[in-house]
PDB file of N, CA and C in Angstrom:
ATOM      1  N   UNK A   1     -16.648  23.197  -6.452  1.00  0.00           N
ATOM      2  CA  UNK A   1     -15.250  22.892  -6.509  1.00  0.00           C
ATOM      3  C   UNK A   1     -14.498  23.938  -7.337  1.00  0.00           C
ATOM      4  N   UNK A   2     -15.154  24.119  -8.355  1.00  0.00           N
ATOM      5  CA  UNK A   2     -14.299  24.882  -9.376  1.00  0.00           C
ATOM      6  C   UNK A   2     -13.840  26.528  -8.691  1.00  0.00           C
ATOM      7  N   UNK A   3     -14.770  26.921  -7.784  1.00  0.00           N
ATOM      8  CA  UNK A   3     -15.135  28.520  -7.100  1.00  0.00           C
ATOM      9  C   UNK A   3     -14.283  28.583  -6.341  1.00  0.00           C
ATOM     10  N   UNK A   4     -13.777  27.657  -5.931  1.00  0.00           N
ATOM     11  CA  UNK A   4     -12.746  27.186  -4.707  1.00  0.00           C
ATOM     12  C   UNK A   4     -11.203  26.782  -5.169  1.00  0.00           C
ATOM     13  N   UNK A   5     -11.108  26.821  -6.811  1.00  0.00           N
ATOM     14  CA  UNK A   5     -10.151  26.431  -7.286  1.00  0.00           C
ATOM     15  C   UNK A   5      -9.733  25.274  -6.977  1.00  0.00           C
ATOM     16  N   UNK A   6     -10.733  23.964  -7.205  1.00  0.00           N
ATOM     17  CA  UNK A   6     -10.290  22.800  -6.914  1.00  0.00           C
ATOM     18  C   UNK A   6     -10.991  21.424  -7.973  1.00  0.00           C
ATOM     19  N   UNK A   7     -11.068  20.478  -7.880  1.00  0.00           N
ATOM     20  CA  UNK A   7     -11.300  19.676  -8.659  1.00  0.00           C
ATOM     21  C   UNK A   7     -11.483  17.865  -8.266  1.00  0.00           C
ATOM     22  N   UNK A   8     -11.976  17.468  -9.272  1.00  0.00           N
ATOM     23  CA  UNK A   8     -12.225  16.333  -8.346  1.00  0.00           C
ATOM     24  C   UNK A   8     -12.460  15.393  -9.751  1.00  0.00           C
ATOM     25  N   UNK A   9     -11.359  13.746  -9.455  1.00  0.00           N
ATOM     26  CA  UNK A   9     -11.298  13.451 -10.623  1.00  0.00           C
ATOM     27  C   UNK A   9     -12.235  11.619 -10.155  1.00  0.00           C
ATOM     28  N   UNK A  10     -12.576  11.238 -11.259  1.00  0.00           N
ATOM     29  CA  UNK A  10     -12.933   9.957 -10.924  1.00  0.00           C
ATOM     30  C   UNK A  10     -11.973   8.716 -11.781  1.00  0.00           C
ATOM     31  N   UNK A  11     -12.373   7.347 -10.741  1.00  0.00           N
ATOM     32  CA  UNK A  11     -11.984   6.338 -11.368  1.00  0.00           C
ATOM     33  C   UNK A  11     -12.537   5.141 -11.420  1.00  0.00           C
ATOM     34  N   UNK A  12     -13.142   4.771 -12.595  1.00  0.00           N
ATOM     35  CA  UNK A  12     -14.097   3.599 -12.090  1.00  0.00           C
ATOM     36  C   UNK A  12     -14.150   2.033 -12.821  1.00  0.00           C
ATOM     37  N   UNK A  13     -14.248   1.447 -12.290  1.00  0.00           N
ATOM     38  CA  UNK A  13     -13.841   0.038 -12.707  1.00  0.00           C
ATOM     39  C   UNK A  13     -14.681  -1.315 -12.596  1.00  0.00           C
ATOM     40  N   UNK A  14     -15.563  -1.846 -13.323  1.00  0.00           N
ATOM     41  CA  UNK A  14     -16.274  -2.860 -12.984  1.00  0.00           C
ATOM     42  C   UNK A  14     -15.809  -3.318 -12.352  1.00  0.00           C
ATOM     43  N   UNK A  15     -16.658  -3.969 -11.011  1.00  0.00           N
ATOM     44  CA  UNK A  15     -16.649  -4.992 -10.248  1.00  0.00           C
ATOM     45  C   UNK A  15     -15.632  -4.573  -9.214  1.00  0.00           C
ATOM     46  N   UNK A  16     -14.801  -3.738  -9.345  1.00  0.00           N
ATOM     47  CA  UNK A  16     -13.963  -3.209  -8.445  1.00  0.00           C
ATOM     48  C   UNK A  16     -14.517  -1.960  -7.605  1.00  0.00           C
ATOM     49  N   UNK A  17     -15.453  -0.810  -8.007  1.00  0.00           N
ATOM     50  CA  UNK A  17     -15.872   0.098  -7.611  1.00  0.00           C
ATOM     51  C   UNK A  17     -14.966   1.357  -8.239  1.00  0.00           C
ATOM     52  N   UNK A  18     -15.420   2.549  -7.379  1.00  0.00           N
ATOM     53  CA  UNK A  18     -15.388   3.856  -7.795  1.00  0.00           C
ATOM     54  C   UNK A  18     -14.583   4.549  -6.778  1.00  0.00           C
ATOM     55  N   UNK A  19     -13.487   5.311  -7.493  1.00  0.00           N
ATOM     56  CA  UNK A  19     -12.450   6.454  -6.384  1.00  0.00           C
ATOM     57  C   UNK A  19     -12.958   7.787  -6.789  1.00  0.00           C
ATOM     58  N   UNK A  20     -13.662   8.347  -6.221  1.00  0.00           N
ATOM     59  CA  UNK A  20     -13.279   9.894  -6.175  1.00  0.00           C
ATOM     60  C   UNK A  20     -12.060  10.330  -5.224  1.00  0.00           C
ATOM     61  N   UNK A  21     -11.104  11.647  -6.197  1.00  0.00           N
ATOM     62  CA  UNK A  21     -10.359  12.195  -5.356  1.00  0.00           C
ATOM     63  C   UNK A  21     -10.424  13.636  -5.854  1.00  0.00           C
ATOM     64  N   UNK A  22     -10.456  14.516  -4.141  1.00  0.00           N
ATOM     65  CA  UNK A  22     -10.885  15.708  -4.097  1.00  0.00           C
ATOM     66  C   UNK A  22      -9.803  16.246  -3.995  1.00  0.00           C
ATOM     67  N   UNK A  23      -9.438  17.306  -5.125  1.00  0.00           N
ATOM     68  CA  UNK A  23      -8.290  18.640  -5.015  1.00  0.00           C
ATOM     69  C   UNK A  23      -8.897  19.533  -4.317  1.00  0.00           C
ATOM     70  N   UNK A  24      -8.151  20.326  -3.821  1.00  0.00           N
ATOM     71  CA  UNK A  24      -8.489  21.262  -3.416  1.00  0.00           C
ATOM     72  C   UNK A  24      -7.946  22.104  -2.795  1.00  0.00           C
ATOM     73  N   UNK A  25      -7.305  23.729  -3.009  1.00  0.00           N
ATOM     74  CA  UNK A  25      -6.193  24.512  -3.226  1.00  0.00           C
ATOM     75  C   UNK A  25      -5.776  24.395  -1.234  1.00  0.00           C
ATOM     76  N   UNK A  26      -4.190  24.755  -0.713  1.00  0.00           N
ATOM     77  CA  UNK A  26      -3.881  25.018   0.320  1.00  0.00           C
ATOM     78  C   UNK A  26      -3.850  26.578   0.610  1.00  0.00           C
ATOM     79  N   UNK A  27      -4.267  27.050   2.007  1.00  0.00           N
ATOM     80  CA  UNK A  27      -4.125  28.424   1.795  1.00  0.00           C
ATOM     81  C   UNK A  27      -3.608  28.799   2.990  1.00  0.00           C
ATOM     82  N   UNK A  28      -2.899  29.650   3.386  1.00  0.00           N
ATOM     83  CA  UNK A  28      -2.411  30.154   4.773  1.00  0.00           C
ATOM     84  C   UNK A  28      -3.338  31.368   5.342  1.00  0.00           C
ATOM     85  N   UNK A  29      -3.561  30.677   6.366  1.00  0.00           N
ATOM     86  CA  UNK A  29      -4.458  31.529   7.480  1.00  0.00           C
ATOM     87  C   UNK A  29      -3.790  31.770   9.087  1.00  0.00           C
ATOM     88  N   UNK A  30      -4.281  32.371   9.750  1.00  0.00           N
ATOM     89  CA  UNK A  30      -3.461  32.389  11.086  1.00  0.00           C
ATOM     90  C   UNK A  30      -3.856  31.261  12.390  1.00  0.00           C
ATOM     91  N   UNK A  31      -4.890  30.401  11.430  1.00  0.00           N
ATOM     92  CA  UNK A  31      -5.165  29.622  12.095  1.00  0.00           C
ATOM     93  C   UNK A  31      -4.396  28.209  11.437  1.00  0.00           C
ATOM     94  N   UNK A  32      -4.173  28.032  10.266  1.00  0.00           N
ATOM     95  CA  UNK A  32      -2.712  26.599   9.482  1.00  0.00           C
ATOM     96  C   UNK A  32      -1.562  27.134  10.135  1.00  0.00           C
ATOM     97  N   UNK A  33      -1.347  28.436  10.366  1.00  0.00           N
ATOM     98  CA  UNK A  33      -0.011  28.901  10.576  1.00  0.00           C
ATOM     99  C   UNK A  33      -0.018  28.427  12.273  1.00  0.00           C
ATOM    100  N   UNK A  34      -0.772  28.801  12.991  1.00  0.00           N
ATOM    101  CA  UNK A  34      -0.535  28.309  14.379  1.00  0.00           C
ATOM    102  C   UNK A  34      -0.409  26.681  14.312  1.00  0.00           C
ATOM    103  N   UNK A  35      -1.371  26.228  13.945  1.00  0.00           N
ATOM    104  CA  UNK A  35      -1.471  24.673  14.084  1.00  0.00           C
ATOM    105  C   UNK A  35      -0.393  23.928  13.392  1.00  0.00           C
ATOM    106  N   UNK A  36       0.648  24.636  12.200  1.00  0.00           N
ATOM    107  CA  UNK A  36       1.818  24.120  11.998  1.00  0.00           C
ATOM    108  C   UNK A  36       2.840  24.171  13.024  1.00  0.00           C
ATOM    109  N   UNK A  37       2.896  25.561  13.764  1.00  0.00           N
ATOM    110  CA  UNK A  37       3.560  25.831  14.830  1.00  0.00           C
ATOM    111  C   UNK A  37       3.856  25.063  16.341  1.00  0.00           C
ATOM    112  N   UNK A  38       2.191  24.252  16.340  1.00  0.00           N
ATOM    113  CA  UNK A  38       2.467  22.779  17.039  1.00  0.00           C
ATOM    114  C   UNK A  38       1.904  21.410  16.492  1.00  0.00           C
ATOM    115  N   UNK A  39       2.801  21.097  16.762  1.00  0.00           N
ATOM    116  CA  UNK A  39       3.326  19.806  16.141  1.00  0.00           C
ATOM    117  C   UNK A  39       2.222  18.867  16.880  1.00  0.00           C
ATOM    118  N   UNK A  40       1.015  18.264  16.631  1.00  0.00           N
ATOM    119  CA  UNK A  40       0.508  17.908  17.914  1.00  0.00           C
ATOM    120  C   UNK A  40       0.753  16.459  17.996  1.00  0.00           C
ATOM    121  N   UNK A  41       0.636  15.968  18.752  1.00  0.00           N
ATOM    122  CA  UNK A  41       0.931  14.046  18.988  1.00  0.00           C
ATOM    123  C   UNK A  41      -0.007  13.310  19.791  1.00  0.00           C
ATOM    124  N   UNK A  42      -0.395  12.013  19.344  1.00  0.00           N
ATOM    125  CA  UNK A  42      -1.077  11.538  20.079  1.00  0.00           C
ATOM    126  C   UNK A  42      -0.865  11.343  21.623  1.00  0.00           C
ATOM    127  N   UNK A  43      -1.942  11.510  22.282  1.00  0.00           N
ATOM    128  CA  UNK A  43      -1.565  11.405  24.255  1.00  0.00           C
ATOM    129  C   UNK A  43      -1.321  10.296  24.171  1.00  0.00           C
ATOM    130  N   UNK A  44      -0.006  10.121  24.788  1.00  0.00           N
ATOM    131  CA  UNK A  44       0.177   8.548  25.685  1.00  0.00           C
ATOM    132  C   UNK A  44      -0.852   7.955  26.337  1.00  0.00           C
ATOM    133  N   UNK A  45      -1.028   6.964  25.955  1.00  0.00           N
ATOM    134  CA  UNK A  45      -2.073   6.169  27.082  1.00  0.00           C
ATOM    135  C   UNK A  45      -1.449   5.517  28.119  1.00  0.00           C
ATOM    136  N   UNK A  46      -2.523   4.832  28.922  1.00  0.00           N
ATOM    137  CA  UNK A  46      -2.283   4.122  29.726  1.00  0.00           C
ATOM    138  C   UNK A  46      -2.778   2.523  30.113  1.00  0.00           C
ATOM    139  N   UNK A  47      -2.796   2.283  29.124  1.00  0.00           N
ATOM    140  CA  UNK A  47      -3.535   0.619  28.809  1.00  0.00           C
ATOM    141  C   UNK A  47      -4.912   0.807  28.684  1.00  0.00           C
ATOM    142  N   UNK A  48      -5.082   1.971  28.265  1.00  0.00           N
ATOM    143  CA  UNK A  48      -7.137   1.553  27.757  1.00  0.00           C
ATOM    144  C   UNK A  48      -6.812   1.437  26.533  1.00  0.00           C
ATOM    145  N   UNK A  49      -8.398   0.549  26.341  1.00  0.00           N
ATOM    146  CA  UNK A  49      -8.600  -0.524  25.739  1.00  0.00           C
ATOM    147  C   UNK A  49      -9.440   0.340  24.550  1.00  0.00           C
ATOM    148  N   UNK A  50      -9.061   0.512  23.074  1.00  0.00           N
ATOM    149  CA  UNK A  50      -9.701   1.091  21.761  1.00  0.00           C
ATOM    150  C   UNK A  50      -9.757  -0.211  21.033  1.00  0.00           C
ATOM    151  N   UNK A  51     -11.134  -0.015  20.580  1.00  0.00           N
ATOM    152  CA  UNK A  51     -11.724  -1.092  19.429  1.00  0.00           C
ATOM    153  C   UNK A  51     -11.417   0.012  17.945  1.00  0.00           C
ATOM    154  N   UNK A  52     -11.286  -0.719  17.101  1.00  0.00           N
ATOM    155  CA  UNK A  52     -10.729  -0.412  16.041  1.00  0.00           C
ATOM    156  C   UNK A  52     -11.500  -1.161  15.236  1.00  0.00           C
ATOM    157  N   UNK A  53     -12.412  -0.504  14.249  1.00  0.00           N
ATOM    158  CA  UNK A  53     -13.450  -1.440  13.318  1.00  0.00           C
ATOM    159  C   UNK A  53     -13.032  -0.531  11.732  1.00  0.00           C
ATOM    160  N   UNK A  54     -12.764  -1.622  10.917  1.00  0.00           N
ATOM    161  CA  UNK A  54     -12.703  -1.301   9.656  1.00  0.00           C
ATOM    162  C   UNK A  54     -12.880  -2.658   8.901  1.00  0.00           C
ATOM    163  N   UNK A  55     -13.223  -2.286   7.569  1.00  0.00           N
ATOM    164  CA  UNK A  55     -13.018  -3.482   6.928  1.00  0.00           C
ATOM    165  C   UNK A  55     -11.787  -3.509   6.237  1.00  0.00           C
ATOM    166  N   UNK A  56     -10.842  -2.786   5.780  1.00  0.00           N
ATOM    167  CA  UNK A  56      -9.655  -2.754   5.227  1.00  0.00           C
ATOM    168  C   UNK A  56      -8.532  -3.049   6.201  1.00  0.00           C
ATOM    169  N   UNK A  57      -7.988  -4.262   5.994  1.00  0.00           N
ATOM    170  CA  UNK A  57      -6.725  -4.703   6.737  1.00  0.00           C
ATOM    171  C   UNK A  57      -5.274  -4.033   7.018  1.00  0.00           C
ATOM    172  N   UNK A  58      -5.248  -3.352   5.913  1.00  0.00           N
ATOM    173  CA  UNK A  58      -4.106  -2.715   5.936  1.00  0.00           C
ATOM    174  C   UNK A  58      -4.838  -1.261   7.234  1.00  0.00           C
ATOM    175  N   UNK A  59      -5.366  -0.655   7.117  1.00  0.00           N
ATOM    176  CA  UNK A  59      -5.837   0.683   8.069  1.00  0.00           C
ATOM    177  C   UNK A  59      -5.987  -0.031   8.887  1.00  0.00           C
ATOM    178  N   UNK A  60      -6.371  -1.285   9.732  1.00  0.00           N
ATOM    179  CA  UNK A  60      -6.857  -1.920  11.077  1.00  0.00           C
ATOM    180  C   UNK A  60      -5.311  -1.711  11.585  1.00  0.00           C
ATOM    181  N   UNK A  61      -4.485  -2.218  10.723  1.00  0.00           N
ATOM    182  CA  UNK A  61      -2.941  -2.805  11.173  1.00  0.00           C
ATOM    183  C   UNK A  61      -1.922  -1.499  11.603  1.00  0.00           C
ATOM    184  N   UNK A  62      -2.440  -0.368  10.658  1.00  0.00           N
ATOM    185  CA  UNK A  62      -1.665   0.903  10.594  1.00  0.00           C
ATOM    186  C   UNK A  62      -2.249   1.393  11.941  1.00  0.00           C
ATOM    187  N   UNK A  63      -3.620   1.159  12.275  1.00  0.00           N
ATOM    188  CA  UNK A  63      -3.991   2.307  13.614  1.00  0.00           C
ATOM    189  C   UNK A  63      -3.729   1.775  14.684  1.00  0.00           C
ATOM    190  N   UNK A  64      -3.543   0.236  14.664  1.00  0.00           N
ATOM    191  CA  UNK A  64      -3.120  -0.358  15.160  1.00  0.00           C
ATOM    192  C   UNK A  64      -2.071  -0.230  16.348  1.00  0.00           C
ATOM    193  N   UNK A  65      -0.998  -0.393  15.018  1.00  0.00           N
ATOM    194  CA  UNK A  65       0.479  -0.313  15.576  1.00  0.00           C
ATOM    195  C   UNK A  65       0.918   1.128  16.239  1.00  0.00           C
ATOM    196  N   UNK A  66      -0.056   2.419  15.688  1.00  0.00           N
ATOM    197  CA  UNK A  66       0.271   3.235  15.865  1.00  0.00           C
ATOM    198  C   UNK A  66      -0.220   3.635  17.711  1.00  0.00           C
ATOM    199  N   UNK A  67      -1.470   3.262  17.664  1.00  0.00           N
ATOM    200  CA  UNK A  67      -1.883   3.318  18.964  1.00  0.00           C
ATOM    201  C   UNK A  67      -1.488   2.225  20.179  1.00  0.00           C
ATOM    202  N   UNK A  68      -0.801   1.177  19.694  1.00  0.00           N
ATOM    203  CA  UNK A  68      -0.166   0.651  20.288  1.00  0.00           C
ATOM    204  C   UNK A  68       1.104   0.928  20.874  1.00  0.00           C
ATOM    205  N   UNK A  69       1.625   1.719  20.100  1.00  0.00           N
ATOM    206  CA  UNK A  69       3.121   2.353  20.294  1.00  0.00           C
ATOM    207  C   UNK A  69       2.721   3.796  21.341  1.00  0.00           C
ATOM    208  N   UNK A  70       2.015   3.671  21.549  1.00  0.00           N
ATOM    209  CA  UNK A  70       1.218   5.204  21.964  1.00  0.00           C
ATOM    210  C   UNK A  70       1.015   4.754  23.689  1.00  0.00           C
ATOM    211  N   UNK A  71       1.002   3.152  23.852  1.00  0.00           N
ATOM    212  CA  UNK A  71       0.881   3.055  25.069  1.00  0.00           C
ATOM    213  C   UNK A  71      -0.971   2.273  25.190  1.00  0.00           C
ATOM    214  N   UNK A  72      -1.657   2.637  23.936  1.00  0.00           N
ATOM    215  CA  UNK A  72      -3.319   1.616  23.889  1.00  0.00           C
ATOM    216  C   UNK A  72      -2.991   0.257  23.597  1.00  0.00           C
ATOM    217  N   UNK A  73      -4.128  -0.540  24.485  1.00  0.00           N
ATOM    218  CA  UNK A  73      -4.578  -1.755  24.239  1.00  0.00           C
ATOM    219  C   UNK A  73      -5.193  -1.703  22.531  1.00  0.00           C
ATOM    220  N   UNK A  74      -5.628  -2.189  21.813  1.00  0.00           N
ATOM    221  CA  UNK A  74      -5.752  -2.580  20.728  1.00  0.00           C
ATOM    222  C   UNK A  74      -6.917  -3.537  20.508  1.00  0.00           C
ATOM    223  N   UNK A  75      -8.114  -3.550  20.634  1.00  0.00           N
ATOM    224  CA  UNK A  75      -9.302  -4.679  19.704  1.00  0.00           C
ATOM    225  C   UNK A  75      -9.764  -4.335  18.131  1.00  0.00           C
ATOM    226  N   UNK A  76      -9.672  -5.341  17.468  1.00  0.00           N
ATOM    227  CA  UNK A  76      -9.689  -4.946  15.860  1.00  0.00           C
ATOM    228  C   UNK A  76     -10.761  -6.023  15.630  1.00  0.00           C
ATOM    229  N   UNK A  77     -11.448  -5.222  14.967  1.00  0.00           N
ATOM    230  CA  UNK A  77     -12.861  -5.701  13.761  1.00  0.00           C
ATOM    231  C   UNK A  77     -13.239  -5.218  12.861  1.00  0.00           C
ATOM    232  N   UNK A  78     -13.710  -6.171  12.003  1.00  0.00           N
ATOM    233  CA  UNK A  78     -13.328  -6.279  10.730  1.00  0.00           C
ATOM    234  C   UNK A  78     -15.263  -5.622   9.510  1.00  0.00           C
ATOM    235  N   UNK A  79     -15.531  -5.484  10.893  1.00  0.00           N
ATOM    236  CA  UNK A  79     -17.246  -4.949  10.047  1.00  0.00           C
ATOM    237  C   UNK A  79     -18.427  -4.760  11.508  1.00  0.00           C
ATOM    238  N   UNK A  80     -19.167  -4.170  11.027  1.00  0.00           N
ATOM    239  CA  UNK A  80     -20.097  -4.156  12.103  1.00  0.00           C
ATOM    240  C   UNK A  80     -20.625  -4.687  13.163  1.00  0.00           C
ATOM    241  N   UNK A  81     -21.234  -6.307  12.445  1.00  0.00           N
ATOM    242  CA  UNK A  81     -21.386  -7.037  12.929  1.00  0.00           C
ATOM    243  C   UNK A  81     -20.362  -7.945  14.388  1.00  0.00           C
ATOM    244  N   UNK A  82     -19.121  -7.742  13.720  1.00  0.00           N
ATOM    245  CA  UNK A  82     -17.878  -8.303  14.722  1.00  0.00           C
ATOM    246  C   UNK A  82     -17.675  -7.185  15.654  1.00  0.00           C
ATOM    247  N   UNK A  83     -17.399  -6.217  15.400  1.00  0.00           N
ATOM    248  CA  UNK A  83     -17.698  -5.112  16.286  1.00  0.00           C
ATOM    249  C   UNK A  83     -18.875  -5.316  17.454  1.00  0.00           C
ATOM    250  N   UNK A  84     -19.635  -5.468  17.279  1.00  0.00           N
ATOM    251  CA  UNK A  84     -20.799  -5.129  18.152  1.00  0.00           C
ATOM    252  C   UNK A  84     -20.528  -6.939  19.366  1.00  0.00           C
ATOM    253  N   UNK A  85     -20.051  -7.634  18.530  1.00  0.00           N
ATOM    254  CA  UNK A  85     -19.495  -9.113  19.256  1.00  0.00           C
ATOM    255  C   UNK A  85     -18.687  -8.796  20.556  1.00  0.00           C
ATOM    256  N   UNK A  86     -17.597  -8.075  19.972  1.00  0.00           N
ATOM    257  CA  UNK A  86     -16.377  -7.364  20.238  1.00  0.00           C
ATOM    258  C   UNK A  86     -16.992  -6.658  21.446  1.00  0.00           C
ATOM    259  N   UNK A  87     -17.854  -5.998  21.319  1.00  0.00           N
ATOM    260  CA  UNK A  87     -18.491  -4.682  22.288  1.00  0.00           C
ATOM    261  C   UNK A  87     -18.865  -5.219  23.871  1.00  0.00           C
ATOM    262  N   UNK A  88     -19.345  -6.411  23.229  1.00  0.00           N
ATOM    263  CA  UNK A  88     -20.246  -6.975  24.242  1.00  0.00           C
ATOM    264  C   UNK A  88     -19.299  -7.816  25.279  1.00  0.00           C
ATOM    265  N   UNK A  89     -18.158  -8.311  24.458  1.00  0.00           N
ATOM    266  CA  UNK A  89     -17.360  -9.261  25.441  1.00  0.00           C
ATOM    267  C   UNK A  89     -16.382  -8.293  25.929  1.00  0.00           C
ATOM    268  N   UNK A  90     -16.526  -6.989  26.148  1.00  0.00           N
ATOM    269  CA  UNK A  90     -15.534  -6.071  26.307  1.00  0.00           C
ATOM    270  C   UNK A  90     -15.986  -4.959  26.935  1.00  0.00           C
ATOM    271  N   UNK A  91     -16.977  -5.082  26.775  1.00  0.00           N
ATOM    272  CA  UNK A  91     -17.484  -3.560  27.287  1.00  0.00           C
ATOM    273  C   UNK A  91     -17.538  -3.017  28.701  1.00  0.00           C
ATOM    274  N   UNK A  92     -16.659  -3.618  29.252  1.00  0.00           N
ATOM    275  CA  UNK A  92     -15.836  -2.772  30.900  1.00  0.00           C
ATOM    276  C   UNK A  92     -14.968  -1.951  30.534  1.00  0.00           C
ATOM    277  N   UNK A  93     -13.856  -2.778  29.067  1.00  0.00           N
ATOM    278  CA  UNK A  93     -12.818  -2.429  29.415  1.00  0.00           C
ATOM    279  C   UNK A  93     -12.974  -1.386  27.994  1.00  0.00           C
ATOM    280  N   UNK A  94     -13.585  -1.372  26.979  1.00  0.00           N
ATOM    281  CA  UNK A  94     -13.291  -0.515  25.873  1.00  0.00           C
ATOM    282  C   UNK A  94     -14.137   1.463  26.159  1.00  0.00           C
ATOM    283  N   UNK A  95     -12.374   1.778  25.903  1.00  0.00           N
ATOM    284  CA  UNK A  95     -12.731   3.223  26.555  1.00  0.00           C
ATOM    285  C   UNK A  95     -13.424   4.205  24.798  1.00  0.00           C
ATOM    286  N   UNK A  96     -12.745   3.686  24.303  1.00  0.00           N
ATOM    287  CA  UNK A  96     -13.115   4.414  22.488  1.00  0.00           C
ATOM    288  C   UNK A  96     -13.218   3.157  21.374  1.00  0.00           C
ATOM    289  N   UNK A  97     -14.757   4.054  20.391  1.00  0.00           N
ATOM    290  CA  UNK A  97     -14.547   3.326  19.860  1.00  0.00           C
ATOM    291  C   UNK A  97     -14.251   4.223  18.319  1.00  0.00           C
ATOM    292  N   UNK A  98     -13.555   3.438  17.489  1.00  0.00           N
ATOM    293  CA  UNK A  98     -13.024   4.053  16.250  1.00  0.00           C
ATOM    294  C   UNK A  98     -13.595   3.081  14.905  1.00  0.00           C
ATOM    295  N   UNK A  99     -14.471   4.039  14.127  1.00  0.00           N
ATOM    296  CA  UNK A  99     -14.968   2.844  13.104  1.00  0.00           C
ATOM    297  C   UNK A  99     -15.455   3.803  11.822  1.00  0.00           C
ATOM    298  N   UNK A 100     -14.966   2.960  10.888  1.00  0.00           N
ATOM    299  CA  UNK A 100     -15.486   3.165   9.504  1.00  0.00           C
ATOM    300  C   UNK A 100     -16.893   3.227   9.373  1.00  0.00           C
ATOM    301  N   UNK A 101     -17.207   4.171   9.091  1.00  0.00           N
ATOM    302  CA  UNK A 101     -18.860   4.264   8.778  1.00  0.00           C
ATOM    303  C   UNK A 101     -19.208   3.527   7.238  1.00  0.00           C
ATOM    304  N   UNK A 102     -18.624   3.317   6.823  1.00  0.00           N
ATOM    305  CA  UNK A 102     -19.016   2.811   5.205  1.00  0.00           C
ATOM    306  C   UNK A 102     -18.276   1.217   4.925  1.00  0.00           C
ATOM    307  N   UNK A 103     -18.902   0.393   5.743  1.00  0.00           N
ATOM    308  CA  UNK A 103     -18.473  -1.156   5.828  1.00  0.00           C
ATOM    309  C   UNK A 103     -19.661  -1.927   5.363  1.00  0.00           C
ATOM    310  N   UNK A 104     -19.035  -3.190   4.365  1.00  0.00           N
ATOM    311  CA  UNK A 104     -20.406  -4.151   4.386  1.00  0.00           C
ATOM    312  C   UNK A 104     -20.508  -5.062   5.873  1.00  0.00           C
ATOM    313  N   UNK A 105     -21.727  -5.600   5.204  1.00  0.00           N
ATOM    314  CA  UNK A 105     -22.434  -6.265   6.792  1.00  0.00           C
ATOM    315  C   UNK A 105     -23.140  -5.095   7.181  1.00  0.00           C
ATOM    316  N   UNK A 106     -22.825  -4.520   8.133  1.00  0.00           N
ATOM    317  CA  UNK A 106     -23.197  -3.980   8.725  1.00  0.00           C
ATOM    318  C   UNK A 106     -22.530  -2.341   8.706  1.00  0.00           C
ATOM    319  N   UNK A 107     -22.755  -1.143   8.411  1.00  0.00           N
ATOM    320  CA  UNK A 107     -21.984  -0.215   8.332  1.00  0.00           C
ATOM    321  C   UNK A 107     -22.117   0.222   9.838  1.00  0.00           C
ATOM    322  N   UNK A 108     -20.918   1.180  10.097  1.00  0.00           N
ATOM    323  CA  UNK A 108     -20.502   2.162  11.392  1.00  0.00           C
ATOM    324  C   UNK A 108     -22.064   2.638  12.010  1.00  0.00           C
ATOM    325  N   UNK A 109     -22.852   3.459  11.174  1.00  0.00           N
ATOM    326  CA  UNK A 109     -23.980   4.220  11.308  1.00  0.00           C
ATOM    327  C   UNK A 109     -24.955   2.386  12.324  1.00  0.00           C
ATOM    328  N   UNK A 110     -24.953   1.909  11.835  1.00  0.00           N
ATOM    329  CA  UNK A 110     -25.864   0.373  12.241  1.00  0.00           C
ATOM    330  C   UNK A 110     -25.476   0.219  13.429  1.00  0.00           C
ATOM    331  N   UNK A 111     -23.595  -0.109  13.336  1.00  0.00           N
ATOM    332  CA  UNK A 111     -23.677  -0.303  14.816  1.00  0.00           C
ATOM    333  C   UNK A 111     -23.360   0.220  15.641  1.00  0.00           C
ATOM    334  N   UNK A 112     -23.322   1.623  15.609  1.00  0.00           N
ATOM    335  CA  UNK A 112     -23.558   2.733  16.560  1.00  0.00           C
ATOM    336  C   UNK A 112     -24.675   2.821  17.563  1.00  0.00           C
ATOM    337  N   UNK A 113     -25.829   2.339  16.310  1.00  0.00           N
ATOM    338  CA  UNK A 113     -27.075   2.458  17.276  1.00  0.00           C
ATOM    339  C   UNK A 113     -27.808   1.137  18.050  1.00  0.00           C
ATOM    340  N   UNK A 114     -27.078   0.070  17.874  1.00  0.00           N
ATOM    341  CA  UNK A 114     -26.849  -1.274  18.465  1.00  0.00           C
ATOM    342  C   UNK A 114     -26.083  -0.670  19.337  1.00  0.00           C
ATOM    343  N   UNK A 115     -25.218   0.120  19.531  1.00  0.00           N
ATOM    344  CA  UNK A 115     -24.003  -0.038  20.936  1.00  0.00           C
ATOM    345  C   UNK A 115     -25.161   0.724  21.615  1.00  0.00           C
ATOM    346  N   UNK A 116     -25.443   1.824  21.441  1.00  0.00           N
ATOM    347  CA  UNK A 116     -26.171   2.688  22.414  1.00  0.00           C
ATOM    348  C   UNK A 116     -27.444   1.581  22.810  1.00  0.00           C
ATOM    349  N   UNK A 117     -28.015   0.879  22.483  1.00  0.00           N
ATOM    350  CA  UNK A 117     -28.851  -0.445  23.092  1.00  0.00           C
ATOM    351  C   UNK A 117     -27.959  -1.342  24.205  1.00  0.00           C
TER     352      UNK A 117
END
């Protein structure tokens, strides 16, 4: 971090857990400079169907609304386990799936390899 001119601070709290947050310097290249140059946006959909797995309510609701406004269907779960529920009563119609790898119950990595079964 430090070689890179950056830094990384912690915060930690019984019973609540631990934040790391990573600094780390901005630099202009001709490759930030193009990709500022377009603006990119999510593709409109067309009613397919994205499962949305997190355990944090507030991010389920934000990707939510956002991909909803975008023109996607919307399935939300709340951990692995519901996910893979989710999968099964759905799985004609779910074109992507979007998930937190670091959930209790069951993390992303678990039921990844349950879906591919």
């Amino acid at each position: 971090m430090k070689s890179h001119g950056g830094f990384i601070t912690v915060y930690s709290e019984i019973g609540k857990g631990t934040a790391f947050k990573v600094y780390l310097p901005t630099i202009t290249t001709p490759e930030t400079l193009r990709a500022q140059e377009h603006q990119y946006e999510l593709p409109a959909g067309h009613g397919e169907s994205i499962l949305v797995v997190d355990d944090e309510d507030q991010i389920l609701e934000i990707t939510k609304k956002l991909l909803e406004t975008h023109g996607y269907k919307v399935i939300t779960a709340n951990d692995g386990k519901e996910a893979i529920a989710l999968y099964s009563q759905h799985i004609e119609k779910i074109k992507l799936v979007l998930m937190d790898m670091m959930m209790p119950v069951m993390d992303g990595q678990q039921a990844f390899e349950r879906f591919a079964k």
